[in-house]
Protein backbone atom coordinates (compact mmCIF):
# COMPACT_ATOMS: atom_id res chain seq x y z
CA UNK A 1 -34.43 50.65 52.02
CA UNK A 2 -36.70 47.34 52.01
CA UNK A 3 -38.04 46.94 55.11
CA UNK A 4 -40.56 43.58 55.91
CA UNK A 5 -42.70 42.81 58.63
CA UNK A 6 -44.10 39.75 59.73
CA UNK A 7 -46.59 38.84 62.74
CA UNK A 8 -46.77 34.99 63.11
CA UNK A 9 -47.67 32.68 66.74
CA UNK A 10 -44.41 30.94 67.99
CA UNK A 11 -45.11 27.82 69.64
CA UNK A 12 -42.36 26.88 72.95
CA UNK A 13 -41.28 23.20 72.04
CA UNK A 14 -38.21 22.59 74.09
CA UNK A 15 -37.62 22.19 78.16
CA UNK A 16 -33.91 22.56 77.32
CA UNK A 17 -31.90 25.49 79.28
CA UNK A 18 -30.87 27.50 77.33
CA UNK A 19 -27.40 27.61 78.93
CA UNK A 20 -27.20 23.79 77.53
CA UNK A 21 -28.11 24.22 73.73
CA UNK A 22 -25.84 24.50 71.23
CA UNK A 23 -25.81 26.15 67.54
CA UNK A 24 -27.30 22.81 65.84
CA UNK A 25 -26.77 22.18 61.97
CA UNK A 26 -29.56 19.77 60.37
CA UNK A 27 -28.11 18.68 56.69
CA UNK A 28 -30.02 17.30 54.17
CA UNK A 29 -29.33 16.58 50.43
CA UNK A 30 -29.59 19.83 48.95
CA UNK A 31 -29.88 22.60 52.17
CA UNK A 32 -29.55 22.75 55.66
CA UNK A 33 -31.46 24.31 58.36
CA UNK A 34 -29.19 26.27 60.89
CA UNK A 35 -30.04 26.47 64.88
CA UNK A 36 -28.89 29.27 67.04
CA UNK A 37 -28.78 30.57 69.57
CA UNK A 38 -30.81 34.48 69.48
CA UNK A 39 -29.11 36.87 71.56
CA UNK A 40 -30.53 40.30 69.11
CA UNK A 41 -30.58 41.11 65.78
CA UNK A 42 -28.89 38.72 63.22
CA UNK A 43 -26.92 40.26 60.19
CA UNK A 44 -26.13 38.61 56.74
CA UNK A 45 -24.49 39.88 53.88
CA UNK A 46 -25.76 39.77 50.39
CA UNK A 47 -23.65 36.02 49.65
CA UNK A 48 -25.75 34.29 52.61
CA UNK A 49 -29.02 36.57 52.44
CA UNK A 50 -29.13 34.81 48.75
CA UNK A 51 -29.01 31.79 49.58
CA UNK A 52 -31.38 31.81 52.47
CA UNK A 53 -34.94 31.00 52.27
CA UNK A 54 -36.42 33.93 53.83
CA UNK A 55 -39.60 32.62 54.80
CA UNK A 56 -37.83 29.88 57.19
CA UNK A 57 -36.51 33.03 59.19
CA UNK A 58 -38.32 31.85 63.24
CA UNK A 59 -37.84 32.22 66.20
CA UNK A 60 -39.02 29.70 68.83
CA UNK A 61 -38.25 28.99 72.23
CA UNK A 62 -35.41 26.79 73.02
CA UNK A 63 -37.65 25.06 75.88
CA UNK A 64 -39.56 21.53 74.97
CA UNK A 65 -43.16 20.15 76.53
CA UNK A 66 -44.64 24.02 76.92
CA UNK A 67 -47.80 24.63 76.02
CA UNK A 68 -47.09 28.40 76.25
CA UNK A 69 -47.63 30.25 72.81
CA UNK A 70 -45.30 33.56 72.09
CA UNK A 71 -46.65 35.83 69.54
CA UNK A 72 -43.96 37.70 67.45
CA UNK A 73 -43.30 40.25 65.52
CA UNK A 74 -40.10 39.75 62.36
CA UNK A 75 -38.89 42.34 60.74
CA UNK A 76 -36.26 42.57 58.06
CA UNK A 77 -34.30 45.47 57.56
CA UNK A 78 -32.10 45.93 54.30
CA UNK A 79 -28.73 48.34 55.12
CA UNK A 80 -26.93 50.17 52.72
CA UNK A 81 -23.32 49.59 53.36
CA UNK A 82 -22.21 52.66 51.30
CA UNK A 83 -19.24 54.93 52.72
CA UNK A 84 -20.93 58.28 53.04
CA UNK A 85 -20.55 60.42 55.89
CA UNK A 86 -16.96 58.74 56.37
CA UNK A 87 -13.33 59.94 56.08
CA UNK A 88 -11.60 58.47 53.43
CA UNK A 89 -8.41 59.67 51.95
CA UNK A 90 -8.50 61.11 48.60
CA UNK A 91 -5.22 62.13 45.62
CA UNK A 92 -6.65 64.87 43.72
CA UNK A 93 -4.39 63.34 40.50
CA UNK A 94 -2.59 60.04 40.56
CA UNK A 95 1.00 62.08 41.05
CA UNK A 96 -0.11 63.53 44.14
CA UNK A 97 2.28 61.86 46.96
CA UNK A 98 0.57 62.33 49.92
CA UNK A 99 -3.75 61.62 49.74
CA UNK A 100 -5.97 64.64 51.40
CA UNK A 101 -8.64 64.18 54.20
CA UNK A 102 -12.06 64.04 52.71
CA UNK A 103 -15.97 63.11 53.79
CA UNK A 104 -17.21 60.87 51.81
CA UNK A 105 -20.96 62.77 50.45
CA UNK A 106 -21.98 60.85 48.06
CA UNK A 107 -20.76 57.67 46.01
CA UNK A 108 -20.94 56.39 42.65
CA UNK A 109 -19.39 53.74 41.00
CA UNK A 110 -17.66 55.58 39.02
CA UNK A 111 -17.07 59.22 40.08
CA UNK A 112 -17.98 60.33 44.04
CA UNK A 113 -18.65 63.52 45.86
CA UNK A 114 -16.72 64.31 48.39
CA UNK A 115 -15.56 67.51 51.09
CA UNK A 116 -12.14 68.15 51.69
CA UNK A 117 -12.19 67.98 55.41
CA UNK A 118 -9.43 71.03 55.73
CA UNK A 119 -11.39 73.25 53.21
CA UNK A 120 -14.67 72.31 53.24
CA UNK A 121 -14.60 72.55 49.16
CA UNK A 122 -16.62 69.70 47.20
CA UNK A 123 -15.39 68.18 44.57
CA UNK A 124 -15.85 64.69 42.85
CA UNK A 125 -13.00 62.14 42.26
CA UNK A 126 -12.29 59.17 40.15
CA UNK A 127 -13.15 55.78 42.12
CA UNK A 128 -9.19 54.93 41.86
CA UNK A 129 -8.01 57.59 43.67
CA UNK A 130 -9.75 57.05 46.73
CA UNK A 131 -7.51 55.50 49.55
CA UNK A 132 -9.33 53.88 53.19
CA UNK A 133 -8.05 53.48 56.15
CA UNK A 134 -10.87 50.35 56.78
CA UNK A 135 -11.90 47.42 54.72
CA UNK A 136 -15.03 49.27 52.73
CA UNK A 137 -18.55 47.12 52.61
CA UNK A 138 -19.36 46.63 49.04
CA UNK A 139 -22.45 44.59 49.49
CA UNK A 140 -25.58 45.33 51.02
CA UNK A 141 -26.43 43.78 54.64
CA UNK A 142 -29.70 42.51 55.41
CA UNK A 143 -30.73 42.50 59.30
CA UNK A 144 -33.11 40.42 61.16
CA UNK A 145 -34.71 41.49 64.42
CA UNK A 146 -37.96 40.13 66.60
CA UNK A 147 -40.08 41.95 69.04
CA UNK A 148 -40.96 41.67 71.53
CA UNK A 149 -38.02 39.69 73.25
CA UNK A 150 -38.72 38.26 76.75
CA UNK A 151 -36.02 38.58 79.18
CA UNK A 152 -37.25 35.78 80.92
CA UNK A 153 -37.08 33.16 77.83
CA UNK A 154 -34.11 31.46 75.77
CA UNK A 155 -34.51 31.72 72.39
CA UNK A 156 -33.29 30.25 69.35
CA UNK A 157 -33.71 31.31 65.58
CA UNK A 158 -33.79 28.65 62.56
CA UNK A 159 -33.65 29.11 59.17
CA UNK A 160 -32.89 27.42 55.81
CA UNK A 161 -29.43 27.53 53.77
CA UNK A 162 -28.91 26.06 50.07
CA UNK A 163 -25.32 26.67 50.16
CA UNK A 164 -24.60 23.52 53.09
CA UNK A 165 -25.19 20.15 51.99
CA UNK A 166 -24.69 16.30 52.38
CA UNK A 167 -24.73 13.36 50.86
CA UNK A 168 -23.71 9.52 51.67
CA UNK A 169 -21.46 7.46 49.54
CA UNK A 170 -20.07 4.21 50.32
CA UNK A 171 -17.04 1.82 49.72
CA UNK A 172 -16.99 -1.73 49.29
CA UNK A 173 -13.53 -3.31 49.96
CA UNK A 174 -12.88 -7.31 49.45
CA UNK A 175 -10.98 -9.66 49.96
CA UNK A 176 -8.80 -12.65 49.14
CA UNK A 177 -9.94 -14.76 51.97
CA UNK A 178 -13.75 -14.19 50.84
CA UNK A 179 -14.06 -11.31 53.79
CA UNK A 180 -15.69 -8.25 53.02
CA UNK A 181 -15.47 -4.33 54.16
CA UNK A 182 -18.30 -1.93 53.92
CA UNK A 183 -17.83 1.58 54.91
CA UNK A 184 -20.13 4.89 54.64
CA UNK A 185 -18.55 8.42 54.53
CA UNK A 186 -20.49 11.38 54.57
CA UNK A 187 -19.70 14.25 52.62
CA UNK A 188 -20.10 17.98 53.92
CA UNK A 189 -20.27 20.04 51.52
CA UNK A 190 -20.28 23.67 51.09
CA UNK A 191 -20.27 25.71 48.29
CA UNK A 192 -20.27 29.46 50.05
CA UNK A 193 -17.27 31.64 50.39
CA UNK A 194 -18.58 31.73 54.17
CA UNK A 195 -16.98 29.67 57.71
CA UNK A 196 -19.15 27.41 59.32
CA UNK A 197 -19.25 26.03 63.14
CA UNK A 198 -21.72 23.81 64.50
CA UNK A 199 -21.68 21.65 67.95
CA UNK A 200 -23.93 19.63 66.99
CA UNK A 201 -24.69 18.20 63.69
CA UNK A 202 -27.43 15.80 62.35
CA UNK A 203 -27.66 14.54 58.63
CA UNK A 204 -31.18 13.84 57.81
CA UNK A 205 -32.65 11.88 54.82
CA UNK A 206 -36.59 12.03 53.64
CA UNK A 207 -39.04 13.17 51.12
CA UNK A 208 -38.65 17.46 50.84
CA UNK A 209 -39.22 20.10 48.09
CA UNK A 210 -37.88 23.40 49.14
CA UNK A 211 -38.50 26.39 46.58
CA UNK A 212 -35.74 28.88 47.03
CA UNK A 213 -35.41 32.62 45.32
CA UNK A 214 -33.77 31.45 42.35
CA UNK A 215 -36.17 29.34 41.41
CA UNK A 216 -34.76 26.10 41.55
CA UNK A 217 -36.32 23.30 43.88
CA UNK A 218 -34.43 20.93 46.34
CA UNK A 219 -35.89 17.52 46.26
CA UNK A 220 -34.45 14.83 48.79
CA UNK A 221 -34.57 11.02 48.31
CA UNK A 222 -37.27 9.76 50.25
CA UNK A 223 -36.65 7.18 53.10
CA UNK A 224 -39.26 4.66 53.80
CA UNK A 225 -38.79 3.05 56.46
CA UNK A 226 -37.52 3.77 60.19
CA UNK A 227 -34.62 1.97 62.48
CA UNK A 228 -34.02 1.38 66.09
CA UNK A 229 -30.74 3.64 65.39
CA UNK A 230 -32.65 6.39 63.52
CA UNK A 231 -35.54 8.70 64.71
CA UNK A 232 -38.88 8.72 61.98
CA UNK A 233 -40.24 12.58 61.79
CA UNK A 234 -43.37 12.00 59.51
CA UNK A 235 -40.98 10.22 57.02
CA UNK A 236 -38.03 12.23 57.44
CA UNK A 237 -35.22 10.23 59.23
CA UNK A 238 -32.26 11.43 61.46
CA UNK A 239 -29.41 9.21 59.64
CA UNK A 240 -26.63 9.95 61.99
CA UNK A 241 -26.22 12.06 64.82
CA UNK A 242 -22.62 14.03 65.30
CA UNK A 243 -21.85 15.56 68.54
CA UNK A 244 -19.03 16.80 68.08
CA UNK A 245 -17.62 20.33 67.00
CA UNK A 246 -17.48 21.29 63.30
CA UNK A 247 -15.54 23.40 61.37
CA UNK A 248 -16.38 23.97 57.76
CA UNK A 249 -14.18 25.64 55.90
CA UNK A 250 -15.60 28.29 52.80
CA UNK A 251 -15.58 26.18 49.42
CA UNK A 252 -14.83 22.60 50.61
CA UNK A 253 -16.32 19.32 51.36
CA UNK A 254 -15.75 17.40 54.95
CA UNK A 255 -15.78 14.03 54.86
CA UNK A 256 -16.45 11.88 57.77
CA UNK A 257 -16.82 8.06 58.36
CA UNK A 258 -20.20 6.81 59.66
CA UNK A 259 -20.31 3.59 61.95
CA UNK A 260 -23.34 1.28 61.47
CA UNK A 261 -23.15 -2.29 62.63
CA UNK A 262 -25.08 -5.35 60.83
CA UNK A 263 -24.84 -4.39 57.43
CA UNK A 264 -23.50 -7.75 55.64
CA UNK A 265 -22.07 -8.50 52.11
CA UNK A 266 -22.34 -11.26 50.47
CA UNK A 267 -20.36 -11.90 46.91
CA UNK A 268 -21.59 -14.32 44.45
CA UNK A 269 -21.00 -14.96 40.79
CA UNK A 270 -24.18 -16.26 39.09
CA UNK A 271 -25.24 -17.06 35.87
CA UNK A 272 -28.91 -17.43 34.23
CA UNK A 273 -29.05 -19.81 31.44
CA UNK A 274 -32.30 -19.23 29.20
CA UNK A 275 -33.55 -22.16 26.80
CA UNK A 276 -34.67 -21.77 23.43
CA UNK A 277 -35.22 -23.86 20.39
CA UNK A 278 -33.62 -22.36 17.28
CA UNK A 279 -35.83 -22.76 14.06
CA UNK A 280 -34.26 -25.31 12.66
CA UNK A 281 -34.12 -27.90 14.94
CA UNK A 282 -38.34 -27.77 15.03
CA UNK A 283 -38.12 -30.50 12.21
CA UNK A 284 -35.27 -32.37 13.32
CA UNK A 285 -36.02 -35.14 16.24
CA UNK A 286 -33.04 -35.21 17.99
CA UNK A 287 -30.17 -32.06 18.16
CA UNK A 288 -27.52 -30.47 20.44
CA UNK A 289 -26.53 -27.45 21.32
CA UNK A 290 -23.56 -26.83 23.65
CA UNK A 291 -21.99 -23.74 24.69
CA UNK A 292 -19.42 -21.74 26.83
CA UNK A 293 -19.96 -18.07 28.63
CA UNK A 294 -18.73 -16.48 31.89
CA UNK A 295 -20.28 -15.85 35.31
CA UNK A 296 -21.35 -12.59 36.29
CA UNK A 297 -20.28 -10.83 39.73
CA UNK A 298 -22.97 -10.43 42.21
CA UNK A 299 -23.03 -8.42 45.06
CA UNK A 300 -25.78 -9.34 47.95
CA UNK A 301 -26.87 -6.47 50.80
CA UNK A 302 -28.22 -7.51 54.07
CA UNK A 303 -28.65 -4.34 55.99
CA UNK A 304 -30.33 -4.91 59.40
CA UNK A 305 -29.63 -2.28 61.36
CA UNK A 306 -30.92 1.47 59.73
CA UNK A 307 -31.91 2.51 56.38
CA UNK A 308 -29.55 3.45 54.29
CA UNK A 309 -29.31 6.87 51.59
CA UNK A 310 -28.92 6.92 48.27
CA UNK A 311 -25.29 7.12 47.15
CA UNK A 312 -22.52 5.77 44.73
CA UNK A 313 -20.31 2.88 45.62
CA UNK A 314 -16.49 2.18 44.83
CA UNK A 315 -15.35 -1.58 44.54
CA UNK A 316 -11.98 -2.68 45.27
CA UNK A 317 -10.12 -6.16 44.97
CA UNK A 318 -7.88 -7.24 47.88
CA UNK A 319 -5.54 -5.63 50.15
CA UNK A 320 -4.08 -3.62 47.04
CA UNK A 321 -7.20 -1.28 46.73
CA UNK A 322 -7.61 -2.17 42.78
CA UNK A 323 -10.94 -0.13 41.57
CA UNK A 324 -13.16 -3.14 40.73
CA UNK A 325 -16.49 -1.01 39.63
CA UNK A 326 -19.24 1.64 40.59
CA UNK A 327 -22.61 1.29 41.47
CA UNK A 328 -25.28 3.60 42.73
CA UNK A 329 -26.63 2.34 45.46
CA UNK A 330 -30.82 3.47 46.10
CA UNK A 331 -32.19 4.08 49.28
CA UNK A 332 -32.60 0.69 51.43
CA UNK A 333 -34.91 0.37 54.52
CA UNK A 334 -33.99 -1.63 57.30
CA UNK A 335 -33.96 -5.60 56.68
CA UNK A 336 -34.24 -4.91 53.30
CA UNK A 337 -32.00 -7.13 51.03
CA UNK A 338 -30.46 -5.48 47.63
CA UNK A 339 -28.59 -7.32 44.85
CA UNK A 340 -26.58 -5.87 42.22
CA UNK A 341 -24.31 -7.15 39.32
CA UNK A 342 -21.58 -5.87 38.19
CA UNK A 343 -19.17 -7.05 35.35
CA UNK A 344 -17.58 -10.95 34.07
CA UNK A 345 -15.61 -12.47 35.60
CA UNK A 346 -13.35 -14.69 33.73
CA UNK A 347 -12.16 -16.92 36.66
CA UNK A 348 -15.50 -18.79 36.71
CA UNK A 349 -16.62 -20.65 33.36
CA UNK A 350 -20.18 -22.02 31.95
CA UNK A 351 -19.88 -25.05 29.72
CA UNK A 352 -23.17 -27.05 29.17
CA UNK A 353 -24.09 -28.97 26.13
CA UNK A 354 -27.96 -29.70 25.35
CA UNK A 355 -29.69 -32.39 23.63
CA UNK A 356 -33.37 -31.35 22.50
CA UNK A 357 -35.84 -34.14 21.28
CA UNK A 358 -38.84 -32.63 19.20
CA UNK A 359 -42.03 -34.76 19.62
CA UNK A 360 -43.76 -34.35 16.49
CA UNK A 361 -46.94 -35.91 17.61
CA UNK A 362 -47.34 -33.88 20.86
CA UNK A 363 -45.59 -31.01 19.83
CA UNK A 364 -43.14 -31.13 22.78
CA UNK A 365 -40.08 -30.62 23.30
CA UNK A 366 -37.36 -32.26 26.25
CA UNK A 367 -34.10 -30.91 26.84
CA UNK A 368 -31.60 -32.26 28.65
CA UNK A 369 -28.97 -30.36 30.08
CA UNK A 370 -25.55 -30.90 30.81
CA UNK A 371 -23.39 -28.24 32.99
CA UNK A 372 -20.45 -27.84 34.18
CA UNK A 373 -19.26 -24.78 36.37
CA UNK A 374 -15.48 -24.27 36.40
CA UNK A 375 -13.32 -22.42 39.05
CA UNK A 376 -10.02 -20.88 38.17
CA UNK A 377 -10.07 -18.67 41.43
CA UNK A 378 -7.38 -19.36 44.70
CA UNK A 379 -10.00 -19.50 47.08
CA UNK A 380 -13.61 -21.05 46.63
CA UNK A 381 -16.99 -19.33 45.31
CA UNK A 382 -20.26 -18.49 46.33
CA UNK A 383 -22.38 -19.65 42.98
CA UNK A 384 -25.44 -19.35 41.87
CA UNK A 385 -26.61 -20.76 38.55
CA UNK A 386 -30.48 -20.66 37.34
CA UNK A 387 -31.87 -21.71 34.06
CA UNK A 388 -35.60 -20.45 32.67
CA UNK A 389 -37.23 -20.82 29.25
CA UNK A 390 -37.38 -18.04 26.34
CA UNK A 391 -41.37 -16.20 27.24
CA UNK A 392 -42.66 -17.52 24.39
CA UNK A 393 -41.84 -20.75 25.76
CA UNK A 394 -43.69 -22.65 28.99
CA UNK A 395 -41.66 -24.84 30.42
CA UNK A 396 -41.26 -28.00 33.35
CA UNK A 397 -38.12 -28.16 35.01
CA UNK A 398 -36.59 -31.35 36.47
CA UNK A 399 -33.76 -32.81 38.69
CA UNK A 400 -30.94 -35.76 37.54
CA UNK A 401 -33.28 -37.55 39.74
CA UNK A 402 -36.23 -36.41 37.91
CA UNK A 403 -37.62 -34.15 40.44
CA UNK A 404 -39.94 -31.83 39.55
CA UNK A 405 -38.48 -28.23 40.07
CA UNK A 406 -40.93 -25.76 38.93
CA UNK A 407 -41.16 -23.34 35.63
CA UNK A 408 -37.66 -22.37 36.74
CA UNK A 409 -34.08 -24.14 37.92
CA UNK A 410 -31.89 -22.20 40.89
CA UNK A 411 -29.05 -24.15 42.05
CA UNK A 412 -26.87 -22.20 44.99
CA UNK A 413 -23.53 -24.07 45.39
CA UNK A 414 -20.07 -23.50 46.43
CA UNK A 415 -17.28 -24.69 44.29
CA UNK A 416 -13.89 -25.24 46.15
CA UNK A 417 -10.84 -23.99 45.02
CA UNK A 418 -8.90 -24.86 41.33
CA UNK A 419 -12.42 -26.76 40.99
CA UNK A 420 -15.30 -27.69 39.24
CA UNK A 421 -18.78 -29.41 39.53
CA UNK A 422 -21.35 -30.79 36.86
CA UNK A 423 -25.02 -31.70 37.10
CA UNK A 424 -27.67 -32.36 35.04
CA UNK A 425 -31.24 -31.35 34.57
CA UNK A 426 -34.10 -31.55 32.08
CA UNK A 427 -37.04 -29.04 30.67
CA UNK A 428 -40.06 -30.49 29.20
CA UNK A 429 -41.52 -27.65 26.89
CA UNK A 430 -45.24 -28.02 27.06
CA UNK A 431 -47.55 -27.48 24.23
């Protein structure tokens, strides 16, 4: 029998009733810590018992703003679940039509002891042949118990689970009239054969490693930065906050939609043109080059309202819910802005042609660019073009006005429907 004691303080944290709380469930990306209520001695079967951290086993007081200190005492108790001292019913040989009364005395896996109840003779038995009258306990139960226990306080025990998990993943739906939809499910997730029930649930993101039995550690994406709709605990962040009754089912995954306002999305097909001067044209004064490519599809994240976890995202093209793409989506803080591209898109069309002068003298170079961005599309187009030199090359850039621009061009535009728009613009490549 393993038996384990431990003597700890227990600090009172809550001011909370106890008639008011409610078993809690705290997910994060990899475990969960359970809440509950302690009412005596908690028992878990071998499943959960391996997948619990044992050391997370405490009791506290269910009351906030005490400065009261409990001292405790844990101890863990390990219970053989065999079936000896009970009556089972036993056939002597498998033709035997009616099974005899025994007392169990001792079991084995393969062969047991037992008394015929009528008799009193011993005699052992194959494992098949014996016959219950009760479901029989084949693993061992492990059983947690505190002392002492004051009547006069409400207690609750916590402890961490590996087998409960969550994790975010998003959707990004748009549409033909430019309008876009972003949703956030949260997935539930539990890979025990055991039922789950929770009042309360609250899906946390931060920075943990937990070590568990096995050996393996669970590491959660860290969250930097804290929102007026989430709560910071030393850089672990509530996400979202159920309350509401959960039941989770053995082997399955929940999923469940998560409102939060102010997150915008902003589509945009862009394009970055870079310049070079292909070796043979260094000796020739005056050459063109022209071609043709497609614009990329970019996807701009505002999100102003609460950081967001890490998680995948599914694209889909109007009202018909075509599957567009995938992207995984990092961990965003609040206000922060995140851009992605994803994929051509044939609808919207490059064509420039260049003419590059070579002074010989100076060792300069100008280019002049033409461009013109063509759309195919029903609707109009967020675009946004931008043009830099090779890095070997240092480089001016200029309006059709002859503006100076910077080592760099960006041009945002919007291009109407069945459309298209040309400009010009020069480089000067220094020496």
């Amino acid at each position: 029998m393993l038996f384990l004691i431990m003597i700890g303080s227990l600090l009172v944290m809550s001011t909370v009733d106890s008639t008011s709380f409610e078993n809690k469930l705290r997910l994060y990306d990899s475990f969960a810590e359970i809440h509950q209520i302690y009412n005596g001695p908690l028992r878990f079967q071998q499943a959960t018992w391996d997948n619990i951290k044992h050391e997370s086993i405490i009791l506290r007081s269910a009351l906030e703003n005490s400065n009261i200190t409990l001292s405790f005492e844990r101890r863990i108790v390990r219970i053989n679940t065999n079936n000896t001292g009970k009556t089972i019913l036993v056939r002597k040989h498998p033709e035997q039509k009616s099974p005899t009364p025994c007392e169990m005395i001792k079991e084995e896996p393969e062969y047991s002891i037992v008394r015929e109840v009528e008799t009193g003779f011993y005699f052992r038995v194959q494992t098949d042949l014996i016959e219950y009258s009760y479901e029989p306990q084949t693993n061992q139960i492990y059983e947690v118990s505190f002392y002492p226990i004051l009547s006069n306080h409400s207690l609750i025990v916590t402890y961490v689970i590996n087998s409960l998990r969550w994790h975010a993943r998003y959707t990004l739906q748009t549409f033909a009239n430019g309008q876009t939809q972003f949703q956030i499910l949260a997935d539930i997730i539990n890979s025990s054969p055991l039922s789950y029930n929770f009042n309360q649930t609250h899906l946390m993101s931060g920075d943990i490693n937990l070590a568990f039995g096995n050996g393996k550690s669970s590491s959660l994406i860290i969250s930097s930065s804290s929102s007026k709709n989430s709560i910071d605990y030393s850089g672990v962040h509530l996400f979202s906050f159920i309350n509401n009754s959960i039941a989770i089912e053995p082997y399955s995954i929940i999923t469940l939609p998560i409102l939060i306002p102010n997150i915008r999305i902003k589509v945009l097909f862009t394009y970055t043109l870079i310049l070079t001067i292909p070796l043979p044209t260094l000796n020739t004064p005056v050459s063109i080059i022209s071609g043709k490519h497609k614009f990329q599809r970019l996807y701009q994240l505002s999100n102003s309202s609460s950081f967001l976890p890490t998680g995948h995202v599914l694209l889909y093209d109007s009202s018909s819910n075509v599957l567009t793409g995938e992207w995984h989506l990092p961990t965003l803080a609040e206000s922060e802005k995140y851009e992605f591209e994803l994929g051509q898109d044939p609808d919207i069309m490059l064509i420039y042609n260049r003419t590059l002068s070579v002074n010989q003298t100076t060792n300069s170079s100008l280019m002049k660019t033409n461009v013109l961005i063509q759309n195919y599309k029903q609707r109009k187009v967020n675009i946004r073009f931008k043009s830099i030199c090779q890095l070997s090359m240092a480089c001016l850039f200029y309006d059709n006005k002859l503006r100076p621009l910077g080592s760099r061009l960006r041009s945002d535009l919007i291009i109407e429907a069945k459309s298209e728009i040309a400009f010009t613009f020069t480089a000067v490549r220094l020496v």
